[in-house]
Protein backbone atom coordinates (compact mmCIF):
# COMPACT_ATOMS: atom_id res chain seq x y z
CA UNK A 1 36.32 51.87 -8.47
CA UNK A 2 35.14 51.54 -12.23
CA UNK A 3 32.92 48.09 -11.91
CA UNK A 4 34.10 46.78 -15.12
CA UNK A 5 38.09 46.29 -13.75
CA UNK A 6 36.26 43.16 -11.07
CA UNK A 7 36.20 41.03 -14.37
CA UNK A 8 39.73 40.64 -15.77
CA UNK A 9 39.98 40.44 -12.00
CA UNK A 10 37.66 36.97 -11.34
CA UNK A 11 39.06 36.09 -14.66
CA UNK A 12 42.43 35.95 -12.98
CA UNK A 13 41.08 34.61 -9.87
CA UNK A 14 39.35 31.36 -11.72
CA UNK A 15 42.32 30.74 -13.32
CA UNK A 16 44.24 30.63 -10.55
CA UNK A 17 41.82 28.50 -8.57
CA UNK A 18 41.97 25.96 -11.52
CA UNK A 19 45.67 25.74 -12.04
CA UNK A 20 47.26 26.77 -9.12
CA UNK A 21 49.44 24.01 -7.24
CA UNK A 22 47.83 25.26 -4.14
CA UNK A 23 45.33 23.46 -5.26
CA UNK A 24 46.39 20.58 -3.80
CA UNK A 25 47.06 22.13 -0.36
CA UNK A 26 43.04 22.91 0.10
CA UNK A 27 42.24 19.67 -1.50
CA UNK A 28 44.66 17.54 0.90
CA UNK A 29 42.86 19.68 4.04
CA UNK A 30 38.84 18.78 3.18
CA UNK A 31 39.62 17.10 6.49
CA UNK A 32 38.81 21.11 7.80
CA UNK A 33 36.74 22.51 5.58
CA UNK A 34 34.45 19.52 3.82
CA UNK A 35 31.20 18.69 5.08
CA UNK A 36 31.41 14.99 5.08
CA UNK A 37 28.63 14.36 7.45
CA UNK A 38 25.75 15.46 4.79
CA UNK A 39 27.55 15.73 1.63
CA UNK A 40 29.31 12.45 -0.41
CA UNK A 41 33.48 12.35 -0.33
CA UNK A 42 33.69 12.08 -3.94
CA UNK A 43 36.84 13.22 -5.01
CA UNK A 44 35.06 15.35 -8.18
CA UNK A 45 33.36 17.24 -5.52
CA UNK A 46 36.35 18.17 -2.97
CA UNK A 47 38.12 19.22 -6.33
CA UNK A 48 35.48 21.34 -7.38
CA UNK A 49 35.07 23.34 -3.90
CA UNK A 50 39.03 23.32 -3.88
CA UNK A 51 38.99 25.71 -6.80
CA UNK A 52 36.22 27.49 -5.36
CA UNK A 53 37.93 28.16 -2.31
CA UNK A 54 40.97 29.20 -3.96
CA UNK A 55 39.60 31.99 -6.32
CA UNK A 56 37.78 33.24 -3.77
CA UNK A 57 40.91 33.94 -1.47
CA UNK A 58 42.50 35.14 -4.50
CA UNK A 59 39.80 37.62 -4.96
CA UNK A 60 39.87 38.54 -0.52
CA UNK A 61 43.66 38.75 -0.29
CA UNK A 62 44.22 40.78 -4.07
CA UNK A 63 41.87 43.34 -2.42
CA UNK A 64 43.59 43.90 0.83
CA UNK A 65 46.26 46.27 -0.58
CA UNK A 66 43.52 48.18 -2.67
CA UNK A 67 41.37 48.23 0.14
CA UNK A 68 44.35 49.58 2.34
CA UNK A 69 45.18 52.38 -0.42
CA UNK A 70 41.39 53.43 -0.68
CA UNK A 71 41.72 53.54 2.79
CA UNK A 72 44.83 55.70 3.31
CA UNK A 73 44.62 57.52 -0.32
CA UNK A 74 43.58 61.63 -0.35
CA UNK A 75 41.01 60.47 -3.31
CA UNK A 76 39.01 57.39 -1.96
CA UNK A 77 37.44 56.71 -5.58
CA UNK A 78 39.33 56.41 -8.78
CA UNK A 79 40.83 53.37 -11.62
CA UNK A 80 44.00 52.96 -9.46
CA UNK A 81 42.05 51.09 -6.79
CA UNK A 82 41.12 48.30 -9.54
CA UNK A 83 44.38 48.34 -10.89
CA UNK A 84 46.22 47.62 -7.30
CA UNK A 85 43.48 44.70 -6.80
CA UNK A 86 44.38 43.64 -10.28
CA UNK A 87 47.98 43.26 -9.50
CA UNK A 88 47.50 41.99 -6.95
CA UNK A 89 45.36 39.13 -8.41
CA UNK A 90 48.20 39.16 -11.48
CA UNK A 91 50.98 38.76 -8.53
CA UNK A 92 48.91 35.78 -6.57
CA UNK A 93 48.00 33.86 -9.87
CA UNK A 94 51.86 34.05 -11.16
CA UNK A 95 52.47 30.56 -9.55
CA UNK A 96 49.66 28.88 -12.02
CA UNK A 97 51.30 30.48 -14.87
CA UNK A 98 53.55 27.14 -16.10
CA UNK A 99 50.20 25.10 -15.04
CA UNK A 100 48.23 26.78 -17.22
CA UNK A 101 51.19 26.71 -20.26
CA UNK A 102 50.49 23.20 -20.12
CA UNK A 103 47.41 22.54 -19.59
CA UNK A 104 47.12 25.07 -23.76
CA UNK A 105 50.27 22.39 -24.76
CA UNK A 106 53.01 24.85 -25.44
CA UNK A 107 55.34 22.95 -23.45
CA UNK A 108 57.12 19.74 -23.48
């Protein structure tokens, strides 16, 4: 896989971290996955780590089918593995899409 295709990819997957109203899901369950023992429950925080958490299972779960055609594929190297993980990444980031309309003000 050509190297350079893993940026419009994390591109995608930041976005979606940021806008996605999943979002909300990870932030409502820090209960889980939020280390309030040693670290403050400021709500800043838990946000930021939210959108962390998303883009990076953006990133895992876009790669699965790439990973499975790289897998099963007669030529394990070539640009259509990037381009599965990049539609992939297109596909999971489709539900930030009106977020992210209105977060740049083009809607009402």
């Amino acid at each position: 896989m050509d190297r350079n295709a893993l940026v419009p990819i994390m591109a995608l997957a930041i976005v979606n971290g940021i806008f996605s109203p999943f979002v909300l899901v990870v932030f409502l369950a820090n209960w889980f996955w939020y280390p309030h023992t040693f670290l403050p429950a400021m709500p800043q925080i838990i946000s930021m780590f939210s959108a962390l958490i998303l883009s990076t299972l953006t990133i895992m779960v876009s790669g699965v089918p790439a990973a499975l055609y790289q897998r099963l594929s007669a030529q394990p190297n070539g640009p259509a593995i990037g381009f599965i993980w990049l539609v992939g990444a297109a596909l999971l980031t489709l539900p930030a899409v009106p977020n992210v309309i209105r977060a740049l003000g083009f809607s009402a």
